[in-house]
C-alpha atoms as a PDB file:
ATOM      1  CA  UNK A   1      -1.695  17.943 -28.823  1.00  0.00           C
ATOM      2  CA  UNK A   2       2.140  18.246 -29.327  1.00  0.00           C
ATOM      3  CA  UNK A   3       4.284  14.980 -31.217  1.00  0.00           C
ATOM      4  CA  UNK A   4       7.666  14.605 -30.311  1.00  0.00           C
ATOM      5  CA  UNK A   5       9.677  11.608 -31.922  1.00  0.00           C
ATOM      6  CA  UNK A   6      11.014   8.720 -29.079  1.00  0.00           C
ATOM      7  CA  UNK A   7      14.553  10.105 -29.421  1.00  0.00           C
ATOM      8  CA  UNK A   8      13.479  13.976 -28.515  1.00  0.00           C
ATOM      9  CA  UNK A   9      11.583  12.045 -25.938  1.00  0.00           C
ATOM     10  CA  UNK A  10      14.479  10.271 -24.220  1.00  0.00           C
ATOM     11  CA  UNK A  11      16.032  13.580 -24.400  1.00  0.00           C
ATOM     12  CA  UNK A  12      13.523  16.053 -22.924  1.00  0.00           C
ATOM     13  CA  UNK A  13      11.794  13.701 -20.890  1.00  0.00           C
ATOM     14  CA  UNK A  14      11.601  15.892 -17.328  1.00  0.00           C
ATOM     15  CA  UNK A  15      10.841  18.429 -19.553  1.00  0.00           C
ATOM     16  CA  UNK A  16       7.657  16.855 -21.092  1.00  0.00           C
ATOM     17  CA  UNK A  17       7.139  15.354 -18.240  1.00  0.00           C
ATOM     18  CA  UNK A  18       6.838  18.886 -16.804  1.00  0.00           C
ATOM     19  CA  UNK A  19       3.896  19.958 -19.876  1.00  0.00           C
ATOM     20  CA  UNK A  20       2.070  16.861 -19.200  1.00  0.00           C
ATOM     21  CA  UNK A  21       1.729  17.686 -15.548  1.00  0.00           C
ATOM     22  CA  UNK A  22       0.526  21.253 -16.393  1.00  0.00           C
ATOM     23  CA  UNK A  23      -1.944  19.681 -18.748  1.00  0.00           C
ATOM     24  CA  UNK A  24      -0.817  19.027 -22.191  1.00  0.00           C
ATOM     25  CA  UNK A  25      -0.900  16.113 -24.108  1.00  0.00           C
ATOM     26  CA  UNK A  26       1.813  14.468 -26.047  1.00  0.00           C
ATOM     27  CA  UNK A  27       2.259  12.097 -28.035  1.00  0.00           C
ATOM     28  CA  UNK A  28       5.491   9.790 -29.112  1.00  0.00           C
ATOM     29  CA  UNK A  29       5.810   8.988 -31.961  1.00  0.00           C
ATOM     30  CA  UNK A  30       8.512   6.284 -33.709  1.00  0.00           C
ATOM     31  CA  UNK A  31       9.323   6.549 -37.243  1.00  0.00           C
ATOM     32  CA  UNK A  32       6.891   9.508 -37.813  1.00  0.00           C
ATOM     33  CA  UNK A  33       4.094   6.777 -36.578  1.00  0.00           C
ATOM     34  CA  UNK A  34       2.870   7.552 -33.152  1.00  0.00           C
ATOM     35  CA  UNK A  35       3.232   4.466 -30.324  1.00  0.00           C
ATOM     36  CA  UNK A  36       2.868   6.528 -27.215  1.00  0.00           C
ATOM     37  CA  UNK A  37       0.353   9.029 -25.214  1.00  0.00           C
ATOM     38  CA  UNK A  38       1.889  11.073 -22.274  1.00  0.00           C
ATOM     39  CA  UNK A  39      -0.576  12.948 -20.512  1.00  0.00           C
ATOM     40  CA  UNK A  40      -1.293  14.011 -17.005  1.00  0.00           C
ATOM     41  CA  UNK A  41      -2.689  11.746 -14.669  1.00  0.00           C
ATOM     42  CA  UNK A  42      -6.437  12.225 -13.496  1.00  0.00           C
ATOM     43  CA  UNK A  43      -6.614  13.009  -9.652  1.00  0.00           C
ATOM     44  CA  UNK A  44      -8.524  10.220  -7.753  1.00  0.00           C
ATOM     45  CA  UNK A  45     -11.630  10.689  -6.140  1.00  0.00           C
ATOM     46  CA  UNK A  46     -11.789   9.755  -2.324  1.00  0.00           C
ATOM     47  CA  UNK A  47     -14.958   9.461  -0.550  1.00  0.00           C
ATOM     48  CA  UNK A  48     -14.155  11.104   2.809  1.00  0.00           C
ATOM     49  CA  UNK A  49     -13.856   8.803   5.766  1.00  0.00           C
ATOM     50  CA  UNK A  50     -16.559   7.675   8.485  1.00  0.00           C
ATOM     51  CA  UNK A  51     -15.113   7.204  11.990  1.00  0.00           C
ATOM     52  CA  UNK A  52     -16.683   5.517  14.287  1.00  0.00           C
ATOM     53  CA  UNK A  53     -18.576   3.083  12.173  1.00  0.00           C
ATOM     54  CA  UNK A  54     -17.982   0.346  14.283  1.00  0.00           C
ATOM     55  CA  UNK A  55     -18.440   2.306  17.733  1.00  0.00           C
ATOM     56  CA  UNK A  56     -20.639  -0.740  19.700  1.00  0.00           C
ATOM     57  CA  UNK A  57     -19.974  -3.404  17.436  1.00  0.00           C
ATOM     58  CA  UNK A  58     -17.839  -5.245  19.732  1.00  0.00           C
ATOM     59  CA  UNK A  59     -16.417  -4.920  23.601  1.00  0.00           C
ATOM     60  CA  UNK A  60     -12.803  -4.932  24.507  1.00  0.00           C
ATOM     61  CA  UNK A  61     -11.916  -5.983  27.726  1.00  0.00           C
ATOM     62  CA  UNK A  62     -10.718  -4.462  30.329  1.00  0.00           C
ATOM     63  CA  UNK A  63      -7.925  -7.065  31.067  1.00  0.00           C
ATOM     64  CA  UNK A  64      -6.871  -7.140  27.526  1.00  0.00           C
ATOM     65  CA  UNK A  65      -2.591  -6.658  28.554  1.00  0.00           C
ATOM     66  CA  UNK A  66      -3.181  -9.296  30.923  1.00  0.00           C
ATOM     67  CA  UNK A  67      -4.608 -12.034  28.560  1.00  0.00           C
ATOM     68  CA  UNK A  68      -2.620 -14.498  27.888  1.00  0.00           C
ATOM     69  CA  UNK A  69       0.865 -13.592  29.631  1.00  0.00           C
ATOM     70  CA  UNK A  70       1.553 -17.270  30.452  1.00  0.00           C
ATOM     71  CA  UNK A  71       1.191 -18.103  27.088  1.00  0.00           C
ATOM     72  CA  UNK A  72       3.273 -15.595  25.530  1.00  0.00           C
ATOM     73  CA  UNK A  73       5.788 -15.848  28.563  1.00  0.00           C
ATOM     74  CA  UNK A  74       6.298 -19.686  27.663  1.00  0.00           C
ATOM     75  CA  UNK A  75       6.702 -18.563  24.186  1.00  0.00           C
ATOM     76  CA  UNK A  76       9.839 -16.604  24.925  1.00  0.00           C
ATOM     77  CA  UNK A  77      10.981 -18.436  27.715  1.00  0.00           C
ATOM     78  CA  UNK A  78       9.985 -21.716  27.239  1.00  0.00           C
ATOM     79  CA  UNK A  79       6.935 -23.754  29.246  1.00  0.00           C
ATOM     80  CA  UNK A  80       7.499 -23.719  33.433  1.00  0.00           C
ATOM     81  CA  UNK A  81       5.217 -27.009  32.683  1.00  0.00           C
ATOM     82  CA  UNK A  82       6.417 -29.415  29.947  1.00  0.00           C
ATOM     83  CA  UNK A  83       3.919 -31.586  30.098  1.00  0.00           C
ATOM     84  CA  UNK A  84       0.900 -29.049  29.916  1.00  0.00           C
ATOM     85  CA  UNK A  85      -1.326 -28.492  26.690  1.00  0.00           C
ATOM     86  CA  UNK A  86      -0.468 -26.000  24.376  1.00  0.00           C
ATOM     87  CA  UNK A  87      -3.312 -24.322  21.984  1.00  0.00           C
ATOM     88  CA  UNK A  88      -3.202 -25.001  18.320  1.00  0.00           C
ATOM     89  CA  UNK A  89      -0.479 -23.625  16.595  1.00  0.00           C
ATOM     90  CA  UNK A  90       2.177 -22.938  19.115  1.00  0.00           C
ATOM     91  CA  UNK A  91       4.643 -25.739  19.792  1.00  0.00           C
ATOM     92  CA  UNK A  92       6.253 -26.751  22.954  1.00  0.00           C
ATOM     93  CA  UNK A  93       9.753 -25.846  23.630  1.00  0.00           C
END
C-alpha cells in the first residue's frame, strides 16, 4: 500500500489512477493523516441471461398494427365524430 499526500494526488492523479487500475492500493493522505483509499474497482458479477422465459406466457395478436388506428388517427387529426366517447385518458379535440 503506497501514501501519497492530497497535493501529489491532485497532481498525479491519471497517473495513480493508472496503479489503482493495475491493482495497487493507495491511500491519500492530508496533513500526514490519511482521509482517502483509491483502489481498483471490483468487477461485477452477472448471472448470464435466460431468453425465452416468458415464451407462452401470453398471445399477441395477429392484428396488433391494426388495433386501434381510429383512435390514434383522432389523436393526430382530431375526432371525424365530436360527439363520440373517448376512453379514459385521451381528451377530445
Amino acid at each position: 500500500m503506497h501514501t501519497v499526500n492530497i497535493h501529489e494526488a491532485k497532481t498525479h492523479l491519471s497517473r495513480l489512477v493508472e496503479q489503482a487500475a493495475a491493482g495497487a492500493e493507495i491511500v491519500i493522505a492530508k496533513a500526514g493523516r490519511p482521509v482517502a483509499r483509491l483502489m481498483p474497482l471490483a468487477e461485477a458479477t452477472r448471472k448470464p441471461r435466460k431468453l425465452g422465459i416468458l415464451a407462452g406466457k401470453f398471445k399477441v395478436p395477429d392484428d396488433i398494427d391494426a388495433m386501434f388506428v381510429a383512435d390514434i388517427e383522432a389523436m393526430f387529426y382530431g375526432s371525424a365524430n365530436p360527439g363520440r366517447a373517448t376512453k379514459a385518458g385521451s381528451r377530445q379535440a
